[in-house]
N, C-alpha and C. Protein backbone atom coordinates (compact mmCIF):
# COMPACT_ATOMS: atom_id res chain seq x y z
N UNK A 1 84.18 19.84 -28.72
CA UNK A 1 85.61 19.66 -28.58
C UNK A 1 86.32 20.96 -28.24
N UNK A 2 85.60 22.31 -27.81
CA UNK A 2 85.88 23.28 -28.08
C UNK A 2 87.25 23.90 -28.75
N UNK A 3 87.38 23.46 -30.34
CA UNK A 3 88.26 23.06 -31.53
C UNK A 3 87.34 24.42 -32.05
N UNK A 4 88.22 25.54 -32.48
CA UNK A 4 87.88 26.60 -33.64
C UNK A 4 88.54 26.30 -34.30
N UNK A 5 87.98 26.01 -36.10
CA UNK A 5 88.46 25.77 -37.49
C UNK A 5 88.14 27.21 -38.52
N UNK A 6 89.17 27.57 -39.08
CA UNK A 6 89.05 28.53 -39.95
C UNK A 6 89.20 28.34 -41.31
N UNK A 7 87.20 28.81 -41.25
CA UNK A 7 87.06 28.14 -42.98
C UNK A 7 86.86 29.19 -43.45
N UNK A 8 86.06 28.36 -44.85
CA UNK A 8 85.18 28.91 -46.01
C UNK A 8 84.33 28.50 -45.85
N UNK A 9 83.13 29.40 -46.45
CA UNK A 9 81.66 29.06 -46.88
C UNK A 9 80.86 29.53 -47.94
N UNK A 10 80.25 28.56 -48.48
CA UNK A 10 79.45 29.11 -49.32
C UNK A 10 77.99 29.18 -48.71
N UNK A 11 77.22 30.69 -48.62
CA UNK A 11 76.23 30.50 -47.45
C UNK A 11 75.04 31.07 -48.62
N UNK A 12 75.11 30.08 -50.03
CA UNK A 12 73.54 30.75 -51.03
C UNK A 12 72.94 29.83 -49.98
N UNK A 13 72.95 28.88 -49.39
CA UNK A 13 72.28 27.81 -48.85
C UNK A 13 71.99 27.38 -47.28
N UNK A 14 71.30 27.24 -46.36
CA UNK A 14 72.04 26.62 -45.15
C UNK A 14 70.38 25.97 -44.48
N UNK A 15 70.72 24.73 -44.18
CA UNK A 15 69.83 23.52 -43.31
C UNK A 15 69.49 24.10 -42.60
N UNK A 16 68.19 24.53 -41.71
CA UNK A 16 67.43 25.13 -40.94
C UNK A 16 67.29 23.34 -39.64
N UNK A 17 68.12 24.07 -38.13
CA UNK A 17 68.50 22.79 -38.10
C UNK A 17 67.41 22.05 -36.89
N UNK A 18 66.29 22.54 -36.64
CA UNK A 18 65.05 22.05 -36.61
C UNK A 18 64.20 21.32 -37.82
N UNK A 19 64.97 21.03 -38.37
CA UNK A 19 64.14 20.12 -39.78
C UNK A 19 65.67 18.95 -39.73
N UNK A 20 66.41 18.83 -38.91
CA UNK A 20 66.89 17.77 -38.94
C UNK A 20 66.19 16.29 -38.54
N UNK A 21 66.53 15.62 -38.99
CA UNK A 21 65.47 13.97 -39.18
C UNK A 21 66.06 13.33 -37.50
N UNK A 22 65.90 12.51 -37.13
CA UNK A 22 65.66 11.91 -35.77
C UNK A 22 67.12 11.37 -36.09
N UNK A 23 67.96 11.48 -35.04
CA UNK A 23 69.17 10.54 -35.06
C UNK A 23 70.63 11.47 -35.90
N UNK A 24 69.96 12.74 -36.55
CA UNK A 24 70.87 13.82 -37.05
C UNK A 24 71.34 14.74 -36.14
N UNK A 25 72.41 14.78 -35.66
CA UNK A 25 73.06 15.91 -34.50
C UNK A 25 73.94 17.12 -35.78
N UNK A 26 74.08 18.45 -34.72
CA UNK A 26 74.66 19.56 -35.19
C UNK A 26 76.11 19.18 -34.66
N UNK A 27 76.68 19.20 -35.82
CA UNK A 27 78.40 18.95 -35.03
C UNK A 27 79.24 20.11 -35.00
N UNK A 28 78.71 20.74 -36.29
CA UNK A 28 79.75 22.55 -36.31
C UNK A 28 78.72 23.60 -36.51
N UNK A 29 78.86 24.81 -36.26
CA UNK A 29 77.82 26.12 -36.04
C UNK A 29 78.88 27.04 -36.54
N UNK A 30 78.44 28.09 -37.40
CA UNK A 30 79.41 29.20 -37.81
C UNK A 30 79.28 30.39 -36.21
N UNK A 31 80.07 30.50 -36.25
CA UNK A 31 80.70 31.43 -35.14
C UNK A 31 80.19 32.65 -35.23
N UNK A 32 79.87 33.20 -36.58
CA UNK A 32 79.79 34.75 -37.06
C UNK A 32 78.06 34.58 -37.57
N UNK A 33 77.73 34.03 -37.97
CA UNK A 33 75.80 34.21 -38.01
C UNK A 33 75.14 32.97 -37.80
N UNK A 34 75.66 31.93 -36.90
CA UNK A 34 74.87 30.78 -36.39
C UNK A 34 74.24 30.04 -37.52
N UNK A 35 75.00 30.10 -38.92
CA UNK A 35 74.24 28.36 -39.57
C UNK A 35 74.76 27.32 -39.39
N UNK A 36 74.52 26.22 -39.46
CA UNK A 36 74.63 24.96 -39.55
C UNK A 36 75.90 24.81 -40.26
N UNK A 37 77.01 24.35 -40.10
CA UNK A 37 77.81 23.98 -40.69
C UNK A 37 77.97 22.71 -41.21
N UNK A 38 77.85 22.07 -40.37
CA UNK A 38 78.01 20.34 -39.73
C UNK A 38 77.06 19.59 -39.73
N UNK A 39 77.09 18.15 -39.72
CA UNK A 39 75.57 17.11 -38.84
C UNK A 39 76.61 15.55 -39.31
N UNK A 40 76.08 15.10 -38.58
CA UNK A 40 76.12 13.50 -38.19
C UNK A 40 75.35 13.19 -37.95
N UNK A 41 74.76 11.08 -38.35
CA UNK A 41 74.65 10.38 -37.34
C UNK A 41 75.62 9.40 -37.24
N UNK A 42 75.50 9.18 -36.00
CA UNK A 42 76.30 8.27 -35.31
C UNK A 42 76.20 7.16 -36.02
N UNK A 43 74.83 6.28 -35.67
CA UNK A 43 74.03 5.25 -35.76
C UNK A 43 74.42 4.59 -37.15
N UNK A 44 74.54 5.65 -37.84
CA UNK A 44 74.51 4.83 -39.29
C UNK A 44 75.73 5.38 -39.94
N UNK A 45 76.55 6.10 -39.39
CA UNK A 45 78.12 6.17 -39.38
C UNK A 45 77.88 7.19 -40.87
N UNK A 46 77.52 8.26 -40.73
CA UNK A 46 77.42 9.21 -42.15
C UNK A 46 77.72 10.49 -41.29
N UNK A 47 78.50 11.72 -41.68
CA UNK A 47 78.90 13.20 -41.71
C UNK A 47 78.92 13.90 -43.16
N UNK A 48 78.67 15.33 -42.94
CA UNK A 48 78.79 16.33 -43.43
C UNK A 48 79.49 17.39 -43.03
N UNK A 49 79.98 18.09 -43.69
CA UNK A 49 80.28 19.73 -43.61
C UNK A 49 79.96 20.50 -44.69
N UNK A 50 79.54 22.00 -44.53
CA UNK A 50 80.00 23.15 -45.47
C UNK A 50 80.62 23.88 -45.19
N UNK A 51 81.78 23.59 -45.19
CA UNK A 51 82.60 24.57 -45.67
C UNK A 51 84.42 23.68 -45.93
N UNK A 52 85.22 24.76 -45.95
CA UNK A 52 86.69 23.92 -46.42
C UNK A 52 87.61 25.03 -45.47
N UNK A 53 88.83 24.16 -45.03
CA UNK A 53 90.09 24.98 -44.69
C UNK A 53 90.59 26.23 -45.02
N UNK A 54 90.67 27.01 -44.98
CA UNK A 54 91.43 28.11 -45.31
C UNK A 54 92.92 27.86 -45.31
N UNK A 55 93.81 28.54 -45.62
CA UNK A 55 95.42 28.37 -45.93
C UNK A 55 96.42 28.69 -44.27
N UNK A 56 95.21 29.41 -44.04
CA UNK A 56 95.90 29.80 -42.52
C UNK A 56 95.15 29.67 -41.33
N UNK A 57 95.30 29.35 -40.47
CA UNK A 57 96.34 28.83 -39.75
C UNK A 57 97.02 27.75 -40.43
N UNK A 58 96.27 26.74 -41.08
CA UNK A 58 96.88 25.82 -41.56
C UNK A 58 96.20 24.89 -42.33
N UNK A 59 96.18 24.34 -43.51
CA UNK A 59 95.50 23.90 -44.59
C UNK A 59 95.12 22.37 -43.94
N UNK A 60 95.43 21.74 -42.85
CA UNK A 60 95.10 20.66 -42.10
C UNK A 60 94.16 20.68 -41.03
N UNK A 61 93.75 21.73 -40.31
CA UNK A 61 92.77 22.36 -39.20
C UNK A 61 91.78 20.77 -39.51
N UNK A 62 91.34 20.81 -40.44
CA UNK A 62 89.59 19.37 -40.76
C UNK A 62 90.74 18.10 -41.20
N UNK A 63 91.77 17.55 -40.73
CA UNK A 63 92.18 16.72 -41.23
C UNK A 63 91.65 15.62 -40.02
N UNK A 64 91.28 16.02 -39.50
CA UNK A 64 89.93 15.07 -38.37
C UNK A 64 89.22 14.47 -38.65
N UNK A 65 88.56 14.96 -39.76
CA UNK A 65 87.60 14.61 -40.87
C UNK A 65 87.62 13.39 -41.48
N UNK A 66 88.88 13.47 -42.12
CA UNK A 66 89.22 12.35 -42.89
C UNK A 66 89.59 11.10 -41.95
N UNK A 67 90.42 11.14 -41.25
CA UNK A 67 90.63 10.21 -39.89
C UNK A 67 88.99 9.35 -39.53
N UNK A 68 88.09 10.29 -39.21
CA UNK A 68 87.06 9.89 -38.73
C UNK A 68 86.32 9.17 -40.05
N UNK A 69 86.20 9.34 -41.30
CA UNK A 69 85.98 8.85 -42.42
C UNK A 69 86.49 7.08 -42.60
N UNK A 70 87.48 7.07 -42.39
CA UNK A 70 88.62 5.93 -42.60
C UNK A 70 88.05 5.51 -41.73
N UNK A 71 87.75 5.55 -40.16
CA UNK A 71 87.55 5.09 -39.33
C UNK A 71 86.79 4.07 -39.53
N UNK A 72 85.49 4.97 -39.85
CA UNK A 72 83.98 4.27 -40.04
C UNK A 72 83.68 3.37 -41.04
N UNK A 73 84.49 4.26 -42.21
CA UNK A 73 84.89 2.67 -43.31
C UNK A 73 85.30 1.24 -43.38
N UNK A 74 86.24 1.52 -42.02
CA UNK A 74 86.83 0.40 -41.55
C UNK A 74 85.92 -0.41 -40.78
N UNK A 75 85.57 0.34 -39.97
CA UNK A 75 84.57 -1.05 -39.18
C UNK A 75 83.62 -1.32 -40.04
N UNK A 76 83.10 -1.15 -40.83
CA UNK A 76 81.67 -1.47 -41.70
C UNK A 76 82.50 -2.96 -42.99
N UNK A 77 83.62 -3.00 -42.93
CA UNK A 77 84.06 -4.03 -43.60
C UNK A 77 84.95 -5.34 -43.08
C-alpha cells in the first residue's frame, strides 16, 4: 500500500519469515532491521501484528486494522 505506520515494538521475539506455513503472507516489515511485523491469510480470514501506534503522527495510523477485522467478521456470519 506503500502506507508508513509509526510504531512500537517489542523485538525479545520475531517470526523468521521462511518458516511461515503455506497460505501465510508478510503484510508489514520493520523499516529499521527487517523483522516481520505482520502476516495474514487471506483464505481463512486471520491477521496479526507486532507492534502498536505511537501518539504521533497520530494514535489512528492502524485504524485499518480494525476496519479490516469487522470486515471479515461480517462475512463469516
Amino acid at each position: 500500500s506503500e502506507r508508513i505506520l509509526i510504531t512500537a515494538e517489542n523485538h525479545g521475539f520475531a517470526i523468521d519469515p521462511a518458516t511461515l506455513p503455506k497460505g501465510v503472507s508478510v503484510t508489514h516489515q520493520n523499516l529499521n532491521d527487517g523483522t516481520l511485523e505482520g502476516i495474514e491469510n487471506r483464505e481463512q480470514k486471520f491477521f496479526s501484528v507486532q507492534f502498536h501506534p505511537e501518539s504521533a503522527p497520530g494514535p489512528h495510523d492502524a485504524a485499518y486494522l480494525f476496519d479490516q477485522f469487522i470486515s471479515w467478521m461480517e462475512s463469516r456470519s
